[in-house]
Protein backbone atom coordinates (compact mmCIF):
# COMPACT_ATOMS: atom_id res chain seq x y z
CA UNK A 1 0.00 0.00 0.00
CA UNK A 2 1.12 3.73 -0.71
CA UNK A 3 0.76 6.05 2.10
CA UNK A 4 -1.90 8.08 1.69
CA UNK A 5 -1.64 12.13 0.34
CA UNK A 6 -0.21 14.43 2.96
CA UNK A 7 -2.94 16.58 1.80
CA UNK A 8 -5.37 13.49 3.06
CA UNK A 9 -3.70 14.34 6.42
CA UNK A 10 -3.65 17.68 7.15
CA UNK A 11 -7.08 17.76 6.77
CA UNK A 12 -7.75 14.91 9.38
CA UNK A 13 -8.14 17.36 12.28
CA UNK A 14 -11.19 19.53 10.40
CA UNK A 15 -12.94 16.46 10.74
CA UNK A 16 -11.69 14.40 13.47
CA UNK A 17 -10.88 16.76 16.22
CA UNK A 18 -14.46 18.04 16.14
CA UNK A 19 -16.25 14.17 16.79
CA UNK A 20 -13.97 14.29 19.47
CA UNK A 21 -15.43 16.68 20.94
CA UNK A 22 -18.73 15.24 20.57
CA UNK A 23 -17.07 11.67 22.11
CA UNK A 24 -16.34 13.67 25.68
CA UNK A 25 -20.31 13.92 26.41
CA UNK A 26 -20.94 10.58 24.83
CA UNK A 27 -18.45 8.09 26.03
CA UNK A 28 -19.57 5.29 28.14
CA UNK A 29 -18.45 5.83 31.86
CA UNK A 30 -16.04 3.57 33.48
CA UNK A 31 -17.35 1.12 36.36
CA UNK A 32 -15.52 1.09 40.04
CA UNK A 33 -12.80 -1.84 39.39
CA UNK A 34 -14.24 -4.98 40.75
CA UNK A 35 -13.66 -5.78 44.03
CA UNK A 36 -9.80 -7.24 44.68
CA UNK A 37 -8.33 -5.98 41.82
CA UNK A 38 -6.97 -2.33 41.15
CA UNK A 39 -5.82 -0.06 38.26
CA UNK A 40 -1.93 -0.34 39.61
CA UNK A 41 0.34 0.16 36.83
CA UNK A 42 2.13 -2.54 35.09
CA UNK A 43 0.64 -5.06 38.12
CA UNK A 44 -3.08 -5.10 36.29
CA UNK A 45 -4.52 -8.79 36.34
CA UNK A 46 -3.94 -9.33 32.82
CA UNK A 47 -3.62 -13.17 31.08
CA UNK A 48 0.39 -13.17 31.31
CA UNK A 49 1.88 -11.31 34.36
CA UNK A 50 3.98 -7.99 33.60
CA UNK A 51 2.69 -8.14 29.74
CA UNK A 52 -0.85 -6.72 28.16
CA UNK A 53 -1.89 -8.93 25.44
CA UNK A 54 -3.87 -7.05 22.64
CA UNK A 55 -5.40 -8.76 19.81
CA UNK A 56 -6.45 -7.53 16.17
CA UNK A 57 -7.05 -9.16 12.65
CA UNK A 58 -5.42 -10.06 9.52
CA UNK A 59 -4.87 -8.57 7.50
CA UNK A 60 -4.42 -5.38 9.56
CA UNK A 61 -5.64 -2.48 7.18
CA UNK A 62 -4.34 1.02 6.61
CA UNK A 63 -5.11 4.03 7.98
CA UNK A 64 -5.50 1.83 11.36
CA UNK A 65 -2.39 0.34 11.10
CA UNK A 66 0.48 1.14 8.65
CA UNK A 67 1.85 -2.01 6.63
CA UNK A 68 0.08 -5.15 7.87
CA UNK A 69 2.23 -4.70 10.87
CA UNK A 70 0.36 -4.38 14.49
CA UNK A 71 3.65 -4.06 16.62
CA UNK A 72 5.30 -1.70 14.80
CA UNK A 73 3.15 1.68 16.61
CA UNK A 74 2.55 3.45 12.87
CA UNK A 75 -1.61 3.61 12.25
CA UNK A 76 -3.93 5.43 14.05
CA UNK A 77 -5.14 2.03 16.22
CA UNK A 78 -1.47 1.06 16.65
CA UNK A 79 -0.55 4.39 18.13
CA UNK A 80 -3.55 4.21 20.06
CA UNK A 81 -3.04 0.79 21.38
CA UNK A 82 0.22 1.86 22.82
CA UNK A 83 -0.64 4.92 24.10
CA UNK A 84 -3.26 2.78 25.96
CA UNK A 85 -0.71 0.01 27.09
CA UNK A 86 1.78 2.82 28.62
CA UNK A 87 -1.35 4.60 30.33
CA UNK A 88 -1.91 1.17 31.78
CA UNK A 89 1.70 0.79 33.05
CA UNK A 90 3.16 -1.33 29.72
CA UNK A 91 5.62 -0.19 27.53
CA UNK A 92 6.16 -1.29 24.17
CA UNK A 93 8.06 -4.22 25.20
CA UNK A 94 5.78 -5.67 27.14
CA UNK A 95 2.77 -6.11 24.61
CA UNK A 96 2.21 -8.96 22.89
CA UNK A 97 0.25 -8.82 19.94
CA UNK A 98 -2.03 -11.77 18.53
CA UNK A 99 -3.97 -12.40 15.46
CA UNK A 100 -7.93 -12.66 16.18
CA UNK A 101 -10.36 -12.63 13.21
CA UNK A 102 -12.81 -9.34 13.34
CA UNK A 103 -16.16 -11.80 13.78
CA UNK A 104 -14.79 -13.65 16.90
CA UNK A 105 -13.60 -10.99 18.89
CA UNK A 106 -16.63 -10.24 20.21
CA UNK A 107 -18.38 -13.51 19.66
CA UNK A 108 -19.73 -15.10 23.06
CA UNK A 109 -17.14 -17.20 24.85
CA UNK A 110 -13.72 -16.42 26.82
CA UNK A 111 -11.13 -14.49 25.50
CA UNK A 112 -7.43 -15.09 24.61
CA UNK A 113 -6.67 -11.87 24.50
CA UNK A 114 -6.66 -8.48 27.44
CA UNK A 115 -7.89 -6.33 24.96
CA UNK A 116 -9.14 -6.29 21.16
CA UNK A 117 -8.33 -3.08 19.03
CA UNK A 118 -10.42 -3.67 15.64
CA UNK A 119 -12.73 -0.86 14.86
CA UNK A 120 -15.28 -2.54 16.64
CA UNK A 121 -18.36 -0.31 17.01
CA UNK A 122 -20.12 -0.27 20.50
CA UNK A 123 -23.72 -1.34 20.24
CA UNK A 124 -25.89 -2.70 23.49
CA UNK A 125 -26.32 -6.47 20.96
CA UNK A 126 -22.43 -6.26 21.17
CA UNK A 127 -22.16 -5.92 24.63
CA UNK A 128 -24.51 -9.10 25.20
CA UNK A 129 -21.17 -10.85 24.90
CA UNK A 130 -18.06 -8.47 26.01
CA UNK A 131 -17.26 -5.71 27.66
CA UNK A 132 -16.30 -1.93 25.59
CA UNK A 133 -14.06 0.42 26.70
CA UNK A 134 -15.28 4.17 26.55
CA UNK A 135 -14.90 4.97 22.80
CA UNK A 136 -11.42 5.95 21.14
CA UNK A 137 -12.97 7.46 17.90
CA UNK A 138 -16.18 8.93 17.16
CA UNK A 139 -16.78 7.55 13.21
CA UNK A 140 -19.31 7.87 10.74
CA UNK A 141 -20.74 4.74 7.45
CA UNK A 142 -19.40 6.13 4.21
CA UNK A 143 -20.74 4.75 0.27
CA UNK A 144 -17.62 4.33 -1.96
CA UNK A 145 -18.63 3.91 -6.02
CA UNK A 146 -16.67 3.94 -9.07
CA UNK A 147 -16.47 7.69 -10.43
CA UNK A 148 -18.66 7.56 -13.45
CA UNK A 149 -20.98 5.23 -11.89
CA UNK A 150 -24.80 5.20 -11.62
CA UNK A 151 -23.98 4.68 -7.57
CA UNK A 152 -21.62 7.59 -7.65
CA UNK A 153 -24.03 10.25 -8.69
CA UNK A 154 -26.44 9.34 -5.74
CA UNK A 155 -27.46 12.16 -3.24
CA UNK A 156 -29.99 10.63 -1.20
CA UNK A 157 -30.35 7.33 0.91
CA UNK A 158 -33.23 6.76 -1.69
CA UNK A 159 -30.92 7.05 -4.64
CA UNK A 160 -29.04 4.35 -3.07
CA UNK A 161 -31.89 1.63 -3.15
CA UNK A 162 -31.84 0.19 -6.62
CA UNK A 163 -27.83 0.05 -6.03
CA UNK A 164 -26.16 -3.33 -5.54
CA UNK A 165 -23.93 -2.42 -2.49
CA UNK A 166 -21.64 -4.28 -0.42
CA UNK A 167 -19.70 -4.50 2.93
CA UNK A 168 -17.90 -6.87 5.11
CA UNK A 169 -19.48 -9.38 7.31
CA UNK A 170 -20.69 -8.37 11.11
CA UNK A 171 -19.98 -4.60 10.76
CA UNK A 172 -21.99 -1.61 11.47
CA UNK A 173 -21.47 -0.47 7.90
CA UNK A 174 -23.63 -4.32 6.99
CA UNK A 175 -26.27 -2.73 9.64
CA UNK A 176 -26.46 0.60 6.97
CA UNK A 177 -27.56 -1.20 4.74
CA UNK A 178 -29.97 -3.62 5.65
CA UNK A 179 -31.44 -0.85 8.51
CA UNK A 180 -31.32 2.55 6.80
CA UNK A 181 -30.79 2.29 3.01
CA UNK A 182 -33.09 -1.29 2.46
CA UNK A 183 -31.84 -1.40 -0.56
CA UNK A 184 -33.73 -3.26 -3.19
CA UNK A 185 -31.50 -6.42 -3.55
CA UNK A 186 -30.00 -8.04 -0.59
CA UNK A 187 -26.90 -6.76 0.35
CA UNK A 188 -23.36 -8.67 -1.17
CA UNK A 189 -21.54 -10.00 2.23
CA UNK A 190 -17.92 -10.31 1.85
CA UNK A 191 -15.57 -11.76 4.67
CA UNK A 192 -12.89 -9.07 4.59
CA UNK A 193 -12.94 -5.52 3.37
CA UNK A 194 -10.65 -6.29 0.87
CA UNK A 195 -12.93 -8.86 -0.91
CA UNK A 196 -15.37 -5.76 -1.03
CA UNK A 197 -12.84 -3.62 -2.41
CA UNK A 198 -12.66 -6.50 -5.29
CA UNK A 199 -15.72 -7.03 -6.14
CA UNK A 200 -15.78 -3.28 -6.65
CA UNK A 201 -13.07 -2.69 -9.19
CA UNK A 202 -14.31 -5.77 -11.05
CA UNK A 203 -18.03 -4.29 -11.38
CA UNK A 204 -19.83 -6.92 -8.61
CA UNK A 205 -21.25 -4.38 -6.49
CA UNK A 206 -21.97 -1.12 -7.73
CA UNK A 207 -20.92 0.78 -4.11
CA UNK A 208 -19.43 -0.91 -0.71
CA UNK A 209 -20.13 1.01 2.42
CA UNK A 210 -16.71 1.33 4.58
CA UNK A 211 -16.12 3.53 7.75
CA UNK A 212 -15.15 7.21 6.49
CA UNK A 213 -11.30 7.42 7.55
CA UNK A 214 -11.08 3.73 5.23
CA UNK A 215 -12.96 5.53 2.67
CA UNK A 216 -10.81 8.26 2.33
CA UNK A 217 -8.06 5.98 2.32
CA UNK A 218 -9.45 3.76 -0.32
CA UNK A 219 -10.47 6.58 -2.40
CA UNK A 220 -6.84 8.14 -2.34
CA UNK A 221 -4.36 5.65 -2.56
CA UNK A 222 -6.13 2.20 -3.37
CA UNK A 223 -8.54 2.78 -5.98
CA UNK A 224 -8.22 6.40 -7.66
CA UNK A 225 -11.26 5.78 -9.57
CA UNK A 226 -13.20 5.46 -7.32
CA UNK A 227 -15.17 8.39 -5.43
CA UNK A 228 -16.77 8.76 -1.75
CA UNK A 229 -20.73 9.08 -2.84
CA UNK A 230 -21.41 10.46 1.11
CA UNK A 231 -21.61 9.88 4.01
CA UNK A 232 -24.66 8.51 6.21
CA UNK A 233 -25.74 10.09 9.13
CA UNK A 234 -25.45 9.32 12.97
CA UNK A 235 -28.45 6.89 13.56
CA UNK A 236 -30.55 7.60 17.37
CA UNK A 237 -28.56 11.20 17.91
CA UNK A 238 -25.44 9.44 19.64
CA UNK A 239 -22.33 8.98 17.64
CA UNK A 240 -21.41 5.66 16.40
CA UNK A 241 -17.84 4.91 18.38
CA UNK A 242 -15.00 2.35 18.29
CA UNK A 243 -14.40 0.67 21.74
CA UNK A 244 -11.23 -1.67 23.02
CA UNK A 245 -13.14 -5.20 23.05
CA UNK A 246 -12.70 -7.02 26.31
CA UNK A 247 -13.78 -10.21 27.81
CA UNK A 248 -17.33 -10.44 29.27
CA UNK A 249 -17.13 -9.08 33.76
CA UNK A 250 -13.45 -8.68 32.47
CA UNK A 251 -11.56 -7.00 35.55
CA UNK A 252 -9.73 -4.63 33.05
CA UNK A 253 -13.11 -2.95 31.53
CA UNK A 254 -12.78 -0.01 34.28
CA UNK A 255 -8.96 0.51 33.79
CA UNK A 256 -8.90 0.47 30.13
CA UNK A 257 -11.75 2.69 30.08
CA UNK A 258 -9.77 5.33 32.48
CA UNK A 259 -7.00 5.00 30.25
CA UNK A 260 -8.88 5.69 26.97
CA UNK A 261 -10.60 9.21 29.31
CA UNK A 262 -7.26 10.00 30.20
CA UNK A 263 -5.86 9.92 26.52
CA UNK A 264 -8.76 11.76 25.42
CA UNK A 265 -9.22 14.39 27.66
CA UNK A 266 -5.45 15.28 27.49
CA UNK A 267 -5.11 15.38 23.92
CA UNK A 268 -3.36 12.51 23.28
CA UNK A 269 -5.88 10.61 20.57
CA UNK A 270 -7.05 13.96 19.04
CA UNK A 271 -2.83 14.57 18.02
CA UNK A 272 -3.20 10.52 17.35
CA UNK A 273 -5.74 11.18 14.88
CA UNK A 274 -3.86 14.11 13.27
CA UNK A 275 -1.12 11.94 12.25
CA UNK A 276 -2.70 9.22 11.08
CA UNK A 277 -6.23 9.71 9.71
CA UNK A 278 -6.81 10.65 6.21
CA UNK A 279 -10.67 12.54 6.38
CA UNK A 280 -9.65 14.87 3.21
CA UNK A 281 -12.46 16.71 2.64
CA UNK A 282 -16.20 17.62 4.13
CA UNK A 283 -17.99 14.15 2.54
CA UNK A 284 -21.32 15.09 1.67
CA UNK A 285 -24.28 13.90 4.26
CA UNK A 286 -26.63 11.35 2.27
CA UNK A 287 -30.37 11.76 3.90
C-alpha cells in the first residue's frame, strides 16, 4: 500500500478533532474496578503477568495500522493501542500482539486476549457478549462507487436503493444497509474488506459502504477511480464509536476505560488522529 496524500492528512483534524469533541459527552463511563483488583500500573490482572496482550485481525488495514504490521506503533489504532498500554503501566516491550479474526472478537465465549483493538463499534447487541471500553474514535458509514458510476451520482439514501452495495461481514457499515438504506437487492456479504474492495473494481457491487477514515483511504491511494458518494448520518442522535473489546465481567473494563478518558481528555488521541487519519475533505451527508 502507498501512504496516503499528505494533503489526506492535514485535513484529518477539520474532521476528526471536532467528533472528538462530541465523544467527551458521549463516552460510556467507566465502572468502580471490581472488588480485589486495582488499576496499579504494570501489576493489572492481565492473562500473562507484567505483559498486556492485545489482539487484532489479519490482515491489519491502513489508515489503522500502517503495513500489515500491528507491533510496529505506525496507524492510528497502533498508536492508540500503545498509548493505551503505557497509560496502563506497559511499555512497548511488554505487549504482545495476537492475530484474532474481526467476527470472533466479540463472539460469546472467553477471551485469549486483554484487549481487542479492531474498529469494533459499541452497540448494546455487542455488549450481550463483552465488555467496551469508553470509545477511542467517534466515526461515521461512508458509500464508496466507481467515479462515473450510476452509484456515484447518488445524493440521497433513496438514490441508493436500486444500487447493488456491499460490505464486510458483522460490521456496522452491513447494519447501513440492511437498517437505513433497504436497498432493493440483498446486500453482497464479503468476509474481509478487501474482498469488497474487489468485487468493486471488477463491477460486482456497484458501491461498498466502509467507515469514512477507510474511505478516504481507499479513495486516495487504493482505488483512484473510485469516489466517496457520502456519508450517512449518525443513527438515534449518539455517535457511532470504536471501543477496546474485552472479555465479558473482564476485571480490566474499568482501567482500560480510564485509560482511553485520560488519553482523550489530554489530547493525546485527538494529536493521534492528526497523524494518522486521512478525512480529506467535508464528505457530503446522504439523507
Amino acid at each position: 500500500m502507498h501512504p496516503a496524500p499528505r494533503a489526506l492528512r492535514r485535513a484529518a483534524a477539520a474532521v476528526t478533532v471536532a467528533l472528538l469533541a462530541t465523544a467527551v459527552g458521549c463516552a460510556p463511563q467507566p465502572e468502580e474496578p471490581a472488588a480485589g483488583h486495582t488499576c496499579e500500573k504494570g501489576k493489572l490482572a492481565t492473562r500473562t503477568s507484567g505483559k498486556l496482550t492485545i489482539a487484532t485481525d489479519e490482515p491489519a488495514y491502513e489508515p489503522w495500522f500502517k503495513d500489515d504490521a500491528p507491533a510496529s506503533g505506525k496507524g492510528f489504532e497502533s498508536a492508540v493501542a500503545y498509548a493505551v498500554a503505557r497509560q496502563l503501566g506497559y511499555g512497548k516491550d511488554k505487549v504482545i500482539w495476537q492475530t484474532v479474526p474481526f467476527n470472533k472478537a466479540f463472539a460469546p465465549g472467553e477471551k485469549t486476549f486483554d484487549l481487542d483493538i479492531n474498529q469494533v463499534s459499541i452497540s448494546d447487541e455487542r455488549k450481550k457478549a463483552v465488555d467496551f471500553s469508553s470509545g477511542y474514535y467517534d466515526v461515521r458509514q461512508a458509500v464508496v462507487a466507481l467515479k462515473g458510476s450510476k452509484a456515484a451520482k447518488a445524493k440521497s439514501v433513496a438514490d441508493l436503493k436500486d444500487v447493488k452495495l456491499g460490505a464486510q461481514v458483522g460490521t456496522t457499515s452491513l447494519d447501513y444497509i440492511d437498517d437505513v438504506v433497504r436497498p432493493t437487492r440483498a446486500a453482497a456479504v464479503f468476509g474481509k474488506n478487501d474482498q469488497a474492495k474487489s468485487a468493486l473494481r471488477n463491477g460486482q457491487v456497484d458501491a461498498i459502504v466502509v467507515d469514512l477514515p477507510t474511505a478516504f483511504y481507499i479513495t486516495g491511494a487504493e482505488i483512484t477511480d473510485a469516489t466517496i458518494v457520502g456519508q450517512f448520518e449518525n443513527q438515534g442522535g449518539t455517535p457511532e464509536q470504536f471501543g477496546l473489546v474485552l472479555d465479558k465481567g473482564s476485571a480490566l473494563t474499568s482501567c482500560v476505560s480510564r485509560a482511553v478518558d485520560t488519553l482523550r481528555e489530554d489530547g493525546t488521541l485527538a494529536r493521534i488522529e492528526q497523524q494518522w487519519l486521512s478525512d480529506a475533505v467535508d464528505a457530503p451527508v446522504l439523507k
